[in-house]
N, C-alpha and C. Protein backbone atom coordinates (compact mmCIF):
# COMPACT_ATOMS: atom_id res chain seq x y z
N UNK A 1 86.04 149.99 25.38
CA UNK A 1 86.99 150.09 26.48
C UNK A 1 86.39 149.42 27.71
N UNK A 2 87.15 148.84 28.54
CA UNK A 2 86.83 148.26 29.67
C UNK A 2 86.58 149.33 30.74
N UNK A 3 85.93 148.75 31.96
CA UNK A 3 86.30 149.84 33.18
C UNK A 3 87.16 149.18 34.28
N UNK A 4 87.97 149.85 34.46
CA UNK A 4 89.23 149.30 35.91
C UNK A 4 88.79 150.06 37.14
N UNK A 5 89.18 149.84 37.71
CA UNK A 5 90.11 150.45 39.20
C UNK A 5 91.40 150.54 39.68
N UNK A 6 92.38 151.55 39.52
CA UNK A 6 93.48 151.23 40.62
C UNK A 6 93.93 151.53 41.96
N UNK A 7 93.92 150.82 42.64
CA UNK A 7 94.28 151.11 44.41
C UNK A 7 95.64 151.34 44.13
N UNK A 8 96.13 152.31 45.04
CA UNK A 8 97.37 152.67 45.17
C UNK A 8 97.72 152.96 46.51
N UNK A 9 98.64 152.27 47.14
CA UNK A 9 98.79 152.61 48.27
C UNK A 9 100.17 153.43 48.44
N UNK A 10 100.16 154.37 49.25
CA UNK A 10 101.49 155.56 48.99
C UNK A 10 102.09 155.61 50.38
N UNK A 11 103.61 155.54 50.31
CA UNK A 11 104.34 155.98 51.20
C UNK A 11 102.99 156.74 52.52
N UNK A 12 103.52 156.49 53.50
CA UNK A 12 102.47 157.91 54.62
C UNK A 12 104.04 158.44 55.17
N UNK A 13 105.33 158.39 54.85
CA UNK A 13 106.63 159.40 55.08
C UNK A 13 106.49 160.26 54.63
N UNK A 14 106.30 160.36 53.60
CA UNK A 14 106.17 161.85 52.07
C UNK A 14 105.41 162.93 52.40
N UNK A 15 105.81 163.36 52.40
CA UNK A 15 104.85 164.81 52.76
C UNK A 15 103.93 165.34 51.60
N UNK A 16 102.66 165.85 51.46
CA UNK A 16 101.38 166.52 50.86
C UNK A 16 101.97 166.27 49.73
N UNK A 17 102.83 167.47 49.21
CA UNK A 17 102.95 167.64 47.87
C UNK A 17 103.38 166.38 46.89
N UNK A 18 104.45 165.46 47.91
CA UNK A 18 104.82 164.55 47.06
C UNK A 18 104.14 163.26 47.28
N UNK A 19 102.81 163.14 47.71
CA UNK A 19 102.20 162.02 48.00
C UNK A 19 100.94 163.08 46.59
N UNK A 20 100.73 164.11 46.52
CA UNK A 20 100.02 164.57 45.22
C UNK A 20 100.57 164.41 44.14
N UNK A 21 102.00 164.65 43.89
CA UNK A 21 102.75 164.17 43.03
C UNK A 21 102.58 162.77 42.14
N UNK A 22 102.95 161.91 43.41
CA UNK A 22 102.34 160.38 42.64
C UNK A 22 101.36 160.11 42.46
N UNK A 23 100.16 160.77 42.91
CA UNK A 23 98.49 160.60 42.34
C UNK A 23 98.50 161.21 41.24
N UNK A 24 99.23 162.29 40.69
CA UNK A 24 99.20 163.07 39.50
C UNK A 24 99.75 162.28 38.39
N UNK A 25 101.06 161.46 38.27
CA UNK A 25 101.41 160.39 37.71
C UNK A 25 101.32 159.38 37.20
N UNK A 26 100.78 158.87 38.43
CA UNK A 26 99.83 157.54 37.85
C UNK A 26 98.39 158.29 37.13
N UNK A 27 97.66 159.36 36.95
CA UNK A 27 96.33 160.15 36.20
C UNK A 27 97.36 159.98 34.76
N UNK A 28 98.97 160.30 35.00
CA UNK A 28 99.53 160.83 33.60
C UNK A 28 99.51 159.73 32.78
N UNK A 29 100.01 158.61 33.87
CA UNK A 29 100.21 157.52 32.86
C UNK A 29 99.01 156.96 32.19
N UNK A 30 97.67 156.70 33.38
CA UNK A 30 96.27 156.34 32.45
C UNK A 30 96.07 156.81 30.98
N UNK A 31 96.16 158.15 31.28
CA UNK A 31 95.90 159.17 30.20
C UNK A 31 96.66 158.99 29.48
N UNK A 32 98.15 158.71 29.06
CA UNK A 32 99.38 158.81 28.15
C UNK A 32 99.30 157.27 27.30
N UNK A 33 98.70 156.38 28.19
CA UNK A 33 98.15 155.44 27.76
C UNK A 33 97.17 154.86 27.30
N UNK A 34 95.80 155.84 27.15
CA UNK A 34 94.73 155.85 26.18
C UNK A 34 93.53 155.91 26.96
N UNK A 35 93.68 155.54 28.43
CA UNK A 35 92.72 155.90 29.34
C UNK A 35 91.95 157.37 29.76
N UNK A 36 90.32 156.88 30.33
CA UNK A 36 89.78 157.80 30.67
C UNK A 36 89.82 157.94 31.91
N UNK A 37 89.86 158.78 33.13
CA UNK A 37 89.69 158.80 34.59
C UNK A 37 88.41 159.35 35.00
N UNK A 38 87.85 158.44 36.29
CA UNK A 38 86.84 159.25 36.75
C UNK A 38 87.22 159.46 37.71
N UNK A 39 86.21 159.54 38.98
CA UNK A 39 86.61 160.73 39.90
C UNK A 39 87.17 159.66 40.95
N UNK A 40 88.86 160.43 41.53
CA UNK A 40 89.35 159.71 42.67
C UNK A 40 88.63 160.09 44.15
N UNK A 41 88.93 158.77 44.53
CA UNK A 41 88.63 158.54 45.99
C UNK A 41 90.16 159.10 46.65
N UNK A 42 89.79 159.65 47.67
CA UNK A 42 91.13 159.70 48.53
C UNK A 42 90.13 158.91 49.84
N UNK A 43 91.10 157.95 50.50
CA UNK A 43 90.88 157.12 51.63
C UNK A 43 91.72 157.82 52.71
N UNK A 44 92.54 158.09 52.35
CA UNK A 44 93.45 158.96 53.31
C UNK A 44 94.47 158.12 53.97
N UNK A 45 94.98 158.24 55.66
CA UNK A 45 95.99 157.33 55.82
C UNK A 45 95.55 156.44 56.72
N UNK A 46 95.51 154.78 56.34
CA UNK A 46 95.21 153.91 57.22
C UNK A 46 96.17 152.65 57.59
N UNK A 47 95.81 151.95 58.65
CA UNK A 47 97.10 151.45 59.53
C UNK A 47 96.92 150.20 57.94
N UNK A 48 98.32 149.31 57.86
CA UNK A 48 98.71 148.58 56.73
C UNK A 48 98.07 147.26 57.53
N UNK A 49 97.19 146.24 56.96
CA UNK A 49 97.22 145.13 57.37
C UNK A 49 98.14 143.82 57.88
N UNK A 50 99.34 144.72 57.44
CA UNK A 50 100.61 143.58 57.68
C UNK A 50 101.91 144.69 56.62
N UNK A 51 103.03 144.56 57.75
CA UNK A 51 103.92 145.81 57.21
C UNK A 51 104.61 145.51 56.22
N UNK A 52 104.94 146.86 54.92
CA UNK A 52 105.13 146.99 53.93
C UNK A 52 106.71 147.74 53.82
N UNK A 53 107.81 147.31 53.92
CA UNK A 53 109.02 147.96 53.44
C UNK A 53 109.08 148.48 54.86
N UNK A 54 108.89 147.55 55.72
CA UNK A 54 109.13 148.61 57.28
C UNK A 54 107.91 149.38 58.03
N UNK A 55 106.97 149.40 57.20
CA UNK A 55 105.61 150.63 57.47
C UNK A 55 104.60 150.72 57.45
N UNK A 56 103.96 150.61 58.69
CA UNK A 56 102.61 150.20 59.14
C UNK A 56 101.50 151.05 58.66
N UNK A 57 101.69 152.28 57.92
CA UNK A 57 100.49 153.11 58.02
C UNK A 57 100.92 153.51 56.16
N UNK A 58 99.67 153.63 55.86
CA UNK A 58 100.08 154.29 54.14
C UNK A 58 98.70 154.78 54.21
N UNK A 59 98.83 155.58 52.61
CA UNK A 59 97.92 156.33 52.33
C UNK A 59 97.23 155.89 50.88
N UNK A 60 95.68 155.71 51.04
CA UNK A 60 95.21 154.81 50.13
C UNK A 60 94.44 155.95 49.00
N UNK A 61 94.64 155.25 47.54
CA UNK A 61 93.33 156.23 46.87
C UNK A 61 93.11 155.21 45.49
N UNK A 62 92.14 155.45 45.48
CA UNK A 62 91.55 154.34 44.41
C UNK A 62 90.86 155.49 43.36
N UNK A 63 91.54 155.19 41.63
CA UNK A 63 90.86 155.69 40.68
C UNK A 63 90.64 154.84 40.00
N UNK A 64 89.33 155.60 39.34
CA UNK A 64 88.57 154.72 38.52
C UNK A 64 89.26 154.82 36.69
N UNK A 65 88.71 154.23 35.68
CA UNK A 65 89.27 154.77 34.72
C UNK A 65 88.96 153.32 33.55
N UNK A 66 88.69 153.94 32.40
CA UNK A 66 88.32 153.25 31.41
C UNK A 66 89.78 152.69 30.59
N UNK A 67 89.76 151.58 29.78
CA UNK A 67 90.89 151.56 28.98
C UNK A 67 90.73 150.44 28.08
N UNK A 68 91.62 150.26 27.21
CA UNK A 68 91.91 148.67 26.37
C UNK A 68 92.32 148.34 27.23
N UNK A 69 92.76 146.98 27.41
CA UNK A 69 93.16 145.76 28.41
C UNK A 69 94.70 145.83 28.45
N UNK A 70 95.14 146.01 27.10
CA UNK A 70 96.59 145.44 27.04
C UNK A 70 97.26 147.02 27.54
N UNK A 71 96.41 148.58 26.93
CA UNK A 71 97.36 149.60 27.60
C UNK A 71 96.65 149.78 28.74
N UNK A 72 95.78 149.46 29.77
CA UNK A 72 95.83 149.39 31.32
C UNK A 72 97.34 148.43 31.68
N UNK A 73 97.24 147.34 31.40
CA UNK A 73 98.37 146.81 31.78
C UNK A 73 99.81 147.48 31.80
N UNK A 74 99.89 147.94 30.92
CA UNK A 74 101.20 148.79 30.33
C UNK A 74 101.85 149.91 31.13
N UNK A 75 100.48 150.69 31.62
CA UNK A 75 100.32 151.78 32.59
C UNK A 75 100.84 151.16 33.94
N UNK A 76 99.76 149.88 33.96
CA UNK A 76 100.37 149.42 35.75
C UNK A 76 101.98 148.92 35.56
N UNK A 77 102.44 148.16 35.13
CA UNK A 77 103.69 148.03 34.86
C UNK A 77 104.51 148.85 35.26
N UNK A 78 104.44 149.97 34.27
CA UNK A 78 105.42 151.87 34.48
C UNK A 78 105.28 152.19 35.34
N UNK A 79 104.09 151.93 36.32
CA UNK A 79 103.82 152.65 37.82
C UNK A 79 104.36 151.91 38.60
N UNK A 80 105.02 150.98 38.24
CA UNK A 80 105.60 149.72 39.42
C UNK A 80 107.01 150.52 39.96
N UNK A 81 107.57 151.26 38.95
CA UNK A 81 108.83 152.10 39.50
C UNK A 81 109.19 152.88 40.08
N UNK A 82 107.84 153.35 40.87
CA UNK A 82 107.80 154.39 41.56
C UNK A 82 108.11 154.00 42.84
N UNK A 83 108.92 154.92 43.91
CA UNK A 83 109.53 154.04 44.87
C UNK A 83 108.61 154.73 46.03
N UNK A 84 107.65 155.80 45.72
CA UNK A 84 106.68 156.07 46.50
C UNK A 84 105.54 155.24 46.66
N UNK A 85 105.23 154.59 45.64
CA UNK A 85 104.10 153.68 45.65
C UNK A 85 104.32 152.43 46.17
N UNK A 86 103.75 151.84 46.99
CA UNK A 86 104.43 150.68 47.84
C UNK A 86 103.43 149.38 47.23
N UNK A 87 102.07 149.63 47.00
CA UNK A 87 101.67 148.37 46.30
C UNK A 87 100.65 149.25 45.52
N UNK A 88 100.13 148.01 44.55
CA UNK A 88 99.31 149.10 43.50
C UNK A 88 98.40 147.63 42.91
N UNK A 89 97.39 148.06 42.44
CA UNK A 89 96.64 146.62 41.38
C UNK A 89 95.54 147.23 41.11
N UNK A 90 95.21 146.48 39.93
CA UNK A 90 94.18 146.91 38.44
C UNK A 90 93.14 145.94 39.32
N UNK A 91 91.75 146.17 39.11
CA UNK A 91 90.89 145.62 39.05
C UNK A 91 89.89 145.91 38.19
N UNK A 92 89.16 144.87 37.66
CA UNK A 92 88.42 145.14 37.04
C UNK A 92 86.82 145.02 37.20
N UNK A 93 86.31 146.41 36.77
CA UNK A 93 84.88 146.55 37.13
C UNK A 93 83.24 146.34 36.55
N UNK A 94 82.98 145.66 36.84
CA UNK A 94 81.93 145.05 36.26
C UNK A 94 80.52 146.06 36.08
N UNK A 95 79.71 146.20 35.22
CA UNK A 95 78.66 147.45 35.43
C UNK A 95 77.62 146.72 36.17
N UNK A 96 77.14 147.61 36.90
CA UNK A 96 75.85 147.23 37.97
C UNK A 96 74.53 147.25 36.91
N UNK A 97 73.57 146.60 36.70
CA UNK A 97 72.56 146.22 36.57
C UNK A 97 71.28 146.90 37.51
N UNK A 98 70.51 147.84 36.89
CA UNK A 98 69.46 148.34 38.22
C UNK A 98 68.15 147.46 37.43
């Protein structure tokens, strides 16, 4: 399995529960899709570099998470429909060398 990252940047309108909601979702889909998760970052809410659907401020969190190539893809795809999630992308992580 590879290792990814996905940044997700979320609505900052939504209130607590439903900005936990879509972090819980996108964990479902990794997982429903063959992925492992490690531990999320919450970044919290920061101003948008250039506005998104009207909206200068969102809320960022980046998880980590193992997978095959073709069902990471599959996962980001399904998460594209979420109308809370305003941008989202896979990266991929290379292992550090000590």
């Amino acid at each position: 399995m590879s290792k990814y990252e996905l940044a997700v940047v979320v609505n900052a309108q939504i209130d607590d529960e439903a900005r936990t909601a879509v972090v819980d979702r996108c964990k479902d889909l990794i997982t429903r899709f063959g992925g492992e998760i490690g531990e999320i970052e919450d970044w919290g809410k920061k101003k948008l570099a250039y506005e998104i659907q009207k909206m200068n401020e969102a809320y960022y969190y980046f998880i980590p998470f193992e997978a095959e190539g073709s069902r990471a893809v599959c996962a980001l795809w399904t998460m594209s429909s979420d109308i809370c999630v305003l941008r989202r992308t896979k990266l991929n992580r290379k292992q550090r060398s000590e």
